[in-house]
PDB file of N, CA and C in Angstrom:
ATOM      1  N   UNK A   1      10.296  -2.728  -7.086  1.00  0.00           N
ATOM      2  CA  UNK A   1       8.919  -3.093  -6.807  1.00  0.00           C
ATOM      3  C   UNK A   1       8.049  -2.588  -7.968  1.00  0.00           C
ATOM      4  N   UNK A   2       7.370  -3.708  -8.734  1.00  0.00           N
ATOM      5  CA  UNK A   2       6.486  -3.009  -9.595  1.00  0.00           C
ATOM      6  C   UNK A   2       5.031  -2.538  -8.939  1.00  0.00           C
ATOM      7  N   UNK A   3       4.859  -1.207  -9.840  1.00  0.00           N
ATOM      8  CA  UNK A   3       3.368  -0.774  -9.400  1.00  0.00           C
ATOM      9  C   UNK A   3       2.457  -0.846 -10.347  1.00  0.00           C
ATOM     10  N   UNK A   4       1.024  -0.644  -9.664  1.00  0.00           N
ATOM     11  CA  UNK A   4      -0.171  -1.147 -11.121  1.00  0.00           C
ATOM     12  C   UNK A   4      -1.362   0.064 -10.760  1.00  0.00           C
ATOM     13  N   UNK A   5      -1.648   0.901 -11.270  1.00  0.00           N
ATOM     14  CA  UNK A   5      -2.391   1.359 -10.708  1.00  0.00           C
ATOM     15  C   UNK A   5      -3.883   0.856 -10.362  1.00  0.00           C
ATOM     16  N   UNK A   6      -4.762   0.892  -9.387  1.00  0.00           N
ATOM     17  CA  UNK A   6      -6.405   0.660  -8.850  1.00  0.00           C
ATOM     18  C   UNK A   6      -7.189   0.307  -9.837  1.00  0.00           C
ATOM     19  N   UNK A   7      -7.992  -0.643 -10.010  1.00  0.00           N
ATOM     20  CA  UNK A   7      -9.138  -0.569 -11.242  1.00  0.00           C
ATOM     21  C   UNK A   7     -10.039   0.241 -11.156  1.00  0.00           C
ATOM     22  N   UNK A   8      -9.859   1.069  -9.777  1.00  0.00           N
ATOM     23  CA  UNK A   8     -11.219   2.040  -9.514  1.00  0.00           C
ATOM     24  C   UNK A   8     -10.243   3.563  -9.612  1.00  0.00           C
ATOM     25  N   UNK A   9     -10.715   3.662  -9.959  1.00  0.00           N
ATOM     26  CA  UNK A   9     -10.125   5.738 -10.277  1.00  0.00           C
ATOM     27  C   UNK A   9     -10.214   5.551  -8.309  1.00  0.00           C
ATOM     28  N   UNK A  10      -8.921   6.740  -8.057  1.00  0.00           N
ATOM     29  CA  UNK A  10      -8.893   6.981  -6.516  1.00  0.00           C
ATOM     30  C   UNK A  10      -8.780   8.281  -6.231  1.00  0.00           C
ATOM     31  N   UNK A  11      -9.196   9.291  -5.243  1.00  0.00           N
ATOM     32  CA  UNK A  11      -8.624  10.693  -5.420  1.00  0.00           C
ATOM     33  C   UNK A  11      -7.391  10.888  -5.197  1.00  0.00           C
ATOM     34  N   UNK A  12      -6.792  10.093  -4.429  1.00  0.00           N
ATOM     35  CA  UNK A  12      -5.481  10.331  -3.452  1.00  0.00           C
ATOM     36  C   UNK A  12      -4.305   8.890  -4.144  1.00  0.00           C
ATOM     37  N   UNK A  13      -5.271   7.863  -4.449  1.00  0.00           N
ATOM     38  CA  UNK A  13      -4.089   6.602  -4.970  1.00  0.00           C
ATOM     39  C   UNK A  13      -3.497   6.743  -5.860  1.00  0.00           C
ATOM     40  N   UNK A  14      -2.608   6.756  -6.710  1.00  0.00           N
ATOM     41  CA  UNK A  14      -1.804   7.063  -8.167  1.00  0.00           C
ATOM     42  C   UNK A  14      -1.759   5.336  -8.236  1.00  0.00           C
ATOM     43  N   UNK A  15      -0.453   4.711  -7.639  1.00  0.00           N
ATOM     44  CA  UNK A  15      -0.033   3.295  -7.602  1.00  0.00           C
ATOM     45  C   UNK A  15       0.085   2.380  -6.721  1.00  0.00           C
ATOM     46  N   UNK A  16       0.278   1.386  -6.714  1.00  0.00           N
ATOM     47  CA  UNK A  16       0.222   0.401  -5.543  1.00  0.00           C
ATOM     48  C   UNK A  16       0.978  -0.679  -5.805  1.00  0.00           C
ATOM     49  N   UNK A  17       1.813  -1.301  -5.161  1.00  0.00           N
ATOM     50  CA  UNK A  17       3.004  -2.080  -5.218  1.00  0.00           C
ATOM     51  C   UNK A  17       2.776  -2.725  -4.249  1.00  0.00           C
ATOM     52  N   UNK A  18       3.697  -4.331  -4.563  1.00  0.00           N
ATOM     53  CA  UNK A  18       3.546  -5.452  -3.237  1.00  0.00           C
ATOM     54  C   UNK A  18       5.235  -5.957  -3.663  1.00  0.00           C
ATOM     55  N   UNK A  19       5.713  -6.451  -2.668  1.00  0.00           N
ATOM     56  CA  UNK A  19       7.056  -7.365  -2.614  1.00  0.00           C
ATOM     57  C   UNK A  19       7.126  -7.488  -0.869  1.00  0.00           C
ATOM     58  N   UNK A  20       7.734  -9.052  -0.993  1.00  0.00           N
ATOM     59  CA  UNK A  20       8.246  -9.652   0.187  1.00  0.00           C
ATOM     60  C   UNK A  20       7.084  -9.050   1.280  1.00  0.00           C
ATOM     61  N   UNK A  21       5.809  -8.853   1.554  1.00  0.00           N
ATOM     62  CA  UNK A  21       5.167  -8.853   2.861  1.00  0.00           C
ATOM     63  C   UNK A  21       5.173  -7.185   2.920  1.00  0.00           C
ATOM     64  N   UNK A  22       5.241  -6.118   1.543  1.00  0.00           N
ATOM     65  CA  UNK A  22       5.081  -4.770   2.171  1.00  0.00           C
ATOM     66  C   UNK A  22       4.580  -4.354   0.639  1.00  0.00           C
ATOM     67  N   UNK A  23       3.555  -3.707   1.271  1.00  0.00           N
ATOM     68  CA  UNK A  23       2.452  -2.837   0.359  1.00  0.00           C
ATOM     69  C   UNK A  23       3.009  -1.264   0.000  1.00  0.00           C
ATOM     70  N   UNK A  24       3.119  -0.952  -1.124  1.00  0.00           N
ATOM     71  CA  UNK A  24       3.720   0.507  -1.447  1.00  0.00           C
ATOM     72  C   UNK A  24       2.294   1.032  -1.620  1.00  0.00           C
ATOM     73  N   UNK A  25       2.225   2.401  -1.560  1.00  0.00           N
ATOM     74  CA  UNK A  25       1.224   3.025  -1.805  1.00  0.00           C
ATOM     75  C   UNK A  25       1.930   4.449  -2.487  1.00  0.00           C
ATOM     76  N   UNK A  26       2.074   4.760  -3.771  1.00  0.00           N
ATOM     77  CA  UNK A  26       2.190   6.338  -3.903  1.00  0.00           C
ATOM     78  C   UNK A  26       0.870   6.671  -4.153  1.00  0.00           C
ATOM     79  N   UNK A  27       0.936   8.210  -3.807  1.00  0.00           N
ATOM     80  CA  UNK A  27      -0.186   9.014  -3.892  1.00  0.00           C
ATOM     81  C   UNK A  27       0.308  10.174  -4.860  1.00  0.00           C
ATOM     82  N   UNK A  28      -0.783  10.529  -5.425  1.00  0.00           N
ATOM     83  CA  UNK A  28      -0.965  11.363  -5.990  1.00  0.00           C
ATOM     84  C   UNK A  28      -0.534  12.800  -5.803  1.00  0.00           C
ATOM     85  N   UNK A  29      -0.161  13.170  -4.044  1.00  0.00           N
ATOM     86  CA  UNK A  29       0.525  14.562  -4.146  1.00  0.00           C
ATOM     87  C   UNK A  29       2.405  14.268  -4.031  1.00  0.00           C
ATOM     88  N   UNK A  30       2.671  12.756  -4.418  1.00  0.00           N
ATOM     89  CA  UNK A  30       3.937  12.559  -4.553  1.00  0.00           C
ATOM     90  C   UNK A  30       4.313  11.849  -3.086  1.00  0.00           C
ATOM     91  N   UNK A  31       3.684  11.892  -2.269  1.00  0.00           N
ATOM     92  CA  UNK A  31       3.802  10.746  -1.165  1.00  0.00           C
ATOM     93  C   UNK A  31       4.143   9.168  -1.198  1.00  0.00           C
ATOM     94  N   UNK A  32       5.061   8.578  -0.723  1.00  0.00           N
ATOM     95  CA  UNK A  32       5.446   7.764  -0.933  1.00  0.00           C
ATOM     96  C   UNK A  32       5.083   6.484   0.390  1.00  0.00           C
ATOM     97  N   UNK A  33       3.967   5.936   0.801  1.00  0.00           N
ATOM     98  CA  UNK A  33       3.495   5.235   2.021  1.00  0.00           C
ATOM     99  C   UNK A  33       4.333   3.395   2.327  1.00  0.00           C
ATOM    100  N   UNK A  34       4.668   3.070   3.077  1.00  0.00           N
ATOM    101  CA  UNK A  34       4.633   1.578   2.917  1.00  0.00           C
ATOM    102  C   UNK A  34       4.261   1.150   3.905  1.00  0.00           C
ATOM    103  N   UNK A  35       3.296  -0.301   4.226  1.00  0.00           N
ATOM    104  CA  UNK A  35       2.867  -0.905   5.416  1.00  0.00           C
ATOM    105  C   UNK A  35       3.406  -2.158   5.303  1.00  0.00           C
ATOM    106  N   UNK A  36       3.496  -2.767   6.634  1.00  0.00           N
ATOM    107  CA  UNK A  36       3.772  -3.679   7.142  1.00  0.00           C
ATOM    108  C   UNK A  36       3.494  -4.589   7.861  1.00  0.00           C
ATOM    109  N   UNK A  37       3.494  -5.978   8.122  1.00  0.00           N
ATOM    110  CA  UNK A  37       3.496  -6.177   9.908  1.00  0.00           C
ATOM    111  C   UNK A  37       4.304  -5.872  10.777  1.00  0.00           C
ATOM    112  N   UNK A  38       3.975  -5.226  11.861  1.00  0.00           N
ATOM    113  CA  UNK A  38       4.671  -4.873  12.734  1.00  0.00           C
ATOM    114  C   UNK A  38       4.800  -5.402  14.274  1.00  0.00           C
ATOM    115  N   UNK A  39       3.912  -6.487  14.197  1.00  0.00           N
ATOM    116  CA  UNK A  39       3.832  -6.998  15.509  1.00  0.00           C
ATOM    117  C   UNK A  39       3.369  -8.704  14.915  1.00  0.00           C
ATOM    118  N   UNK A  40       3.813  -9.839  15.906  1.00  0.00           N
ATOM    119  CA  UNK A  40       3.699 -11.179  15.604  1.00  0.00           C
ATOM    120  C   UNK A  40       1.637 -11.487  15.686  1.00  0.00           C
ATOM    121  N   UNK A  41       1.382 -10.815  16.267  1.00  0.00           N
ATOM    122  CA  UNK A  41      -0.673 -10.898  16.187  1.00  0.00           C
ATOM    123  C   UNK A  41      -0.726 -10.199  14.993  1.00  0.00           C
ATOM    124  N   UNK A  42      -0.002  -9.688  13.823  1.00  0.00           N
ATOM    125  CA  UNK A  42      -0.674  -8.824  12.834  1.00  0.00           C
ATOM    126  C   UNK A  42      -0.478  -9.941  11.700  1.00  0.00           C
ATOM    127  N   UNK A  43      -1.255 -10.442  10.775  1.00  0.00           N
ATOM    128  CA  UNK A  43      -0.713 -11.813  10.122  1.00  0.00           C
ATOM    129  C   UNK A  43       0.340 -10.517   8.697  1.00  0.00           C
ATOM    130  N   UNK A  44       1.185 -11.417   8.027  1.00  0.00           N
ATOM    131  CA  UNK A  44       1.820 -10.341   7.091  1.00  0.00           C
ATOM    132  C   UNK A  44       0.916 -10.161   5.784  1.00  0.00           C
ATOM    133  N   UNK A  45       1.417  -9.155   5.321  1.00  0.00           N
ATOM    134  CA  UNK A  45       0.655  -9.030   4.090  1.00  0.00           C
ATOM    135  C   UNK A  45       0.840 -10.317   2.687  1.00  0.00           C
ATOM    136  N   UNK A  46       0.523 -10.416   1.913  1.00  0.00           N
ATOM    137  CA  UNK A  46      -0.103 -11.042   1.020  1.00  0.00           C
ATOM    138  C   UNK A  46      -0.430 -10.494  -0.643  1.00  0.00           C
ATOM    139  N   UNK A  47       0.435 -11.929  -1.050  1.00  0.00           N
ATOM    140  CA  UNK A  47      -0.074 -11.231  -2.557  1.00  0.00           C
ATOM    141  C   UNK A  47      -1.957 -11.007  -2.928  1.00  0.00           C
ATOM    142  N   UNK A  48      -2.211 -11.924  -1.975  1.00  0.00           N
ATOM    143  CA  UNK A  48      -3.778 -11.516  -2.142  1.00  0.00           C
ATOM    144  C   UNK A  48      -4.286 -10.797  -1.125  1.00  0.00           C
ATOM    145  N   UNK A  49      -3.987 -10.091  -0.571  1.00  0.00           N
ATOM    146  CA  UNK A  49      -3.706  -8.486   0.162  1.00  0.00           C
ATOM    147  C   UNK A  49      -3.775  -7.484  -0.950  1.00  0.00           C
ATOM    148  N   UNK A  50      -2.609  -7.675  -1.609  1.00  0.00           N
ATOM    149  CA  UNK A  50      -2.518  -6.777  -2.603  1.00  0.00           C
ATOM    150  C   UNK A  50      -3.264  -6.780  -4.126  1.00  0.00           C
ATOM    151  N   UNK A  51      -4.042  -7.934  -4.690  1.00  0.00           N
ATOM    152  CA  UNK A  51      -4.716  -8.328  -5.262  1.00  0.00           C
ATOM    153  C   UNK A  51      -5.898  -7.467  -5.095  1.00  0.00           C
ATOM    154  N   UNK A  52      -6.140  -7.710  -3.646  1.00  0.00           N
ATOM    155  CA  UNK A  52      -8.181  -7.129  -3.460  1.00  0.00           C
ATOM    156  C   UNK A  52      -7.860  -5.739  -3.108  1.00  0.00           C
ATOM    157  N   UNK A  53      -6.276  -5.028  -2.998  1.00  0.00           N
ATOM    158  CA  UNK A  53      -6.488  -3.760  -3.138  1.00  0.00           C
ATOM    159  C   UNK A  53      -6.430  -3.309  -4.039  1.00  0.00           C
ATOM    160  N   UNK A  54      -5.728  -3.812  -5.176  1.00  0.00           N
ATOM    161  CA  UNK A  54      -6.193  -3.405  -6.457  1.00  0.00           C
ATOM    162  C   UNK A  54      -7.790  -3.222  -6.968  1.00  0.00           C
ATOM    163  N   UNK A  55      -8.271  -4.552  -6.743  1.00  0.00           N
ATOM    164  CA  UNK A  55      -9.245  -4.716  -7.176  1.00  0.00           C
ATOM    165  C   UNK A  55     -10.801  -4.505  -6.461  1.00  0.00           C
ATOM    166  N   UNK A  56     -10.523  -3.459  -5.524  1.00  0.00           N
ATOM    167  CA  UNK A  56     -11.554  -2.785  -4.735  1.00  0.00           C
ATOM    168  C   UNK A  56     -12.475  -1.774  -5.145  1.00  0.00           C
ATOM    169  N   UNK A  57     -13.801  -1.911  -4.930  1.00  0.00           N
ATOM    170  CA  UNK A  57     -14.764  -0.675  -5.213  1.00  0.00           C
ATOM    171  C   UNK A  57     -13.946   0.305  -4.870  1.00  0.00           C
ATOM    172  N   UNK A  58     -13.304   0.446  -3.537  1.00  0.00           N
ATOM    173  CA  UNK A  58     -12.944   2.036  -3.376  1.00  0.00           C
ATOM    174  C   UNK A  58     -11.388   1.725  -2.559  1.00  0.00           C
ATOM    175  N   UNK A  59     -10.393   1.790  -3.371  1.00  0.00           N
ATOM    176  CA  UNK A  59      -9.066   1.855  -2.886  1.00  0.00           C
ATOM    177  C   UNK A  59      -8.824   2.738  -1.707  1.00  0.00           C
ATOM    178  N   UNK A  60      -9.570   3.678  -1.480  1.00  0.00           N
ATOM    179  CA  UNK A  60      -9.314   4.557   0.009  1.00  0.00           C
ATOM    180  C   UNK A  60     -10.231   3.668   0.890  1.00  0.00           C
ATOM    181  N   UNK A  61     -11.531   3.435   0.683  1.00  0.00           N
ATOM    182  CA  UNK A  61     -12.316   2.733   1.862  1.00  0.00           C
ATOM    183  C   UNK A  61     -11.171   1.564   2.262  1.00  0.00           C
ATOM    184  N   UNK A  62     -10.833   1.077   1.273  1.00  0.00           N
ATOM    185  CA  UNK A  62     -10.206  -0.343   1.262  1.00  0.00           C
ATOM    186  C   UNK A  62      -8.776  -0.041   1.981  1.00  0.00           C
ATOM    187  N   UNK A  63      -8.265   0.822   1.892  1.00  0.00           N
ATOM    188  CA  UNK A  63      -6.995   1.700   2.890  1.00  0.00           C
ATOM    189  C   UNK A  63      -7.307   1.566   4.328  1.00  0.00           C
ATOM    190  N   UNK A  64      -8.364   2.543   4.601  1.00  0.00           N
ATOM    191  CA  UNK A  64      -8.973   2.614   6.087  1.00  0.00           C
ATOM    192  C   UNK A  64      -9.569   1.504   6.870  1.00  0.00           C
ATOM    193  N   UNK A  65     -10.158   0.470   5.714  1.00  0.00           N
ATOM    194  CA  UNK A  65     -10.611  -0.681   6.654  1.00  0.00           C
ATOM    195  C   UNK A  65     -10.090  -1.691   7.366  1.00  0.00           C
ATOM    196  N   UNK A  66      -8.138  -1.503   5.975  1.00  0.00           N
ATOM    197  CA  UNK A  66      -7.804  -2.939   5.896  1.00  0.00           C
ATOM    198  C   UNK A  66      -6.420  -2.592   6.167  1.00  0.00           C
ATOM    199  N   UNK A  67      -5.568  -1.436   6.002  1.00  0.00           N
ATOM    200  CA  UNK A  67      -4.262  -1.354   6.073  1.00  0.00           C
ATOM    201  C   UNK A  67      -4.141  -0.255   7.318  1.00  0.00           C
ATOM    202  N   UNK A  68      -4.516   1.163   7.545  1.00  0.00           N
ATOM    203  CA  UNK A  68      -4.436   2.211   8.525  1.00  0.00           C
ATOM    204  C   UNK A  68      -5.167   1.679  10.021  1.00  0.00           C
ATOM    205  N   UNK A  69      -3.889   1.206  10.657  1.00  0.00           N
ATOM    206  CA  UNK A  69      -4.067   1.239  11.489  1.00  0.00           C
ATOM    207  C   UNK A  69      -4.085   0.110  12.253  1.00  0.00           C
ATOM    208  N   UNK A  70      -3.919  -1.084  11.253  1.00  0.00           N
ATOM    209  CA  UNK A  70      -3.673  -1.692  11.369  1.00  0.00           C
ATOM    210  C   UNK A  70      -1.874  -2.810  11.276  1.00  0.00           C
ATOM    211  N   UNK A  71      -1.618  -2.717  10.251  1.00  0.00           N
ATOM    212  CA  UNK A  71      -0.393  -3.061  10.059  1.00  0.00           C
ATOM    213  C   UNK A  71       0.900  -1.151   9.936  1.00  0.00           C
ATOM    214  N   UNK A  72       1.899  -1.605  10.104  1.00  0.00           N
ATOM    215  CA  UNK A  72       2.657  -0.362  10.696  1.00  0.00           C
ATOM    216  C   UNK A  72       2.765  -0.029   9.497  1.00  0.00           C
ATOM    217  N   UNK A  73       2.578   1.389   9.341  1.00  0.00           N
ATOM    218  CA  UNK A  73       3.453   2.487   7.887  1.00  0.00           C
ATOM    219  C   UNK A  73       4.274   3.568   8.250  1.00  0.00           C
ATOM    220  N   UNK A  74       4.964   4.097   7.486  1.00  0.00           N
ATOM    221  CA  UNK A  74       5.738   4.422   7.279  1.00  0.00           C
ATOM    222  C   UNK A  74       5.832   5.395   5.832  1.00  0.00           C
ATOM    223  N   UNK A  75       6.211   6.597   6.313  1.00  0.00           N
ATOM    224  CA  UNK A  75       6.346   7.618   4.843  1.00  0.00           C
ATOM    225  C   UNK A  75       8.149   7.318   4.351  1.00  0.00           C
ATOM    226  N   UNK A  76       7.667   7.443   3.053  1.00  0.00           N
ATOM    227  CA  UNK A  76       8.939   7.269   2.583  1.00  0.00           C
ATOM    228  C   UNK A  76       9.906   7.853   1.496  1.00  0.00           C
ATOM    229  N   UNK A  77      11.233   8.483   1.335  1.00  0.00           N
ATOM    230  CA  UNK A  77      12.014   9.575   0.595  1.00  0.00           C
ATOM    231  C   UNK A  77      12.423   8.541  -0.396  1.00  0.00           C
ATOM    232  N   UNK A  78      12.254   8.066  -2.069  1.00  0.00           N
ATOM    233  CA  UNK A  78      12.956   7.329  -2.749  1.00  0.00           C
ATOM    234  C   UNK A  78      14.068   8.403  -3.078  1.00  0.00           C
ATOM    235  N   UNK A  79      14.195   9.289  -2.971  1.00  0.00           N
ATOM    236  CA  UNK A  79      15.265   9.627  -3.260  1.00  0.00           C
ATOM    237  C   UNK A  79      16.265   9.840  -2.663  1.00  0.00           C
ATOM    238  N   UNK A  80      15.909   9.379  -0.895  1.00  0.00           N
ATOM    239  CA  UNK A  80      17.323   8.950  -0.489  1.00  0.00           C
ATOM    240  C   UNK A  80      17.691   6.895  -0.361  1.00  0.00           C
ATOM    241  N   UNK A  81      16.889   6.294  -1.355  1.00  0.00           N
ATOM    242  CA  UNK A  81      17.207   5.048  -1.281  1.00  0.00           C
ATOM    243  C   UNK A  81      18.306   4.906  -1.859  1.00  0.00           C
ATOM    244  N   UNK A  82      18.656   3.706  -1.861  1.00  0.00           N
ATOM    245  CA  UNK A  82      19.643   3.176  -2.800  1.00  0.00           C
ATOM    246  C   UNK A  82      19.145   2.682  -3.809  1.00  0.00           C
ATOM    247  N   UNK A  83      19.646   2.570  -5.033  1.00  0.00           N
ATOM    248  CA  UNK A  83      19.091   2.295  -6.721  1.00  0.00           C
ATOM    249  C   UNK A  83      19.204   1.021  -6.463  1.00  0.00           C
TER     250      UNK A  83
END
C-alpha cells in the first residue's frame, strides 16, 4: 500500500494510504490504524475518500467527522504481517 503524507501538517498523522476499500492511517507515535466498512448501511471507502483526506484543512477534524466511528478500525502490528 502506498502512503502520501497530508497537504496540511497534522499533529498525530505521519501517512495515509488507500487500497481495495481500506484507509491506512500511520501516526506519528508509530501506530498503525486501518478503517473499513463494516456493515452493508456503511457505503465502502473510496479513492475519493482518500483523496479529500489528503487534501483536507485539518486531517484530524477530517478523521473525527468522516472515518471514527463511523466505518470499523482496527490497530495494526506490520510486523507481524506477511511481506
Amino acid at each position: 500500500m502506498k502512503h502520501t503524507a497530508p497537504k496540511k501538517e497534522s499533529s498525530w498523522i505521519s501517512t495515509i494510504g488507500f487500497k481495495d476499500g481500506v484507509i491506512e492511517i500511520h501516526c506519528k507515535n508509530g501506530k498503525v490504524m486501518r478503517y473499513q466498512s463494516g456493515a452493508p448501511e456503511v457505503p465502502a471507502l473510496t479513492e475519493a475518500d482518500y483523496e479529500a483526506f489528503l487534501e483536507a484543512e485539518s486531517p484530524g477534524r477530517f478523521y473525527n467527522a468522516k472515518l471514527k466511528g463511523i466505518y470499523q478500525g482496527s490497530t495494526v502490528n506490520l510486523d507481524a504481517e506477511p511481506a
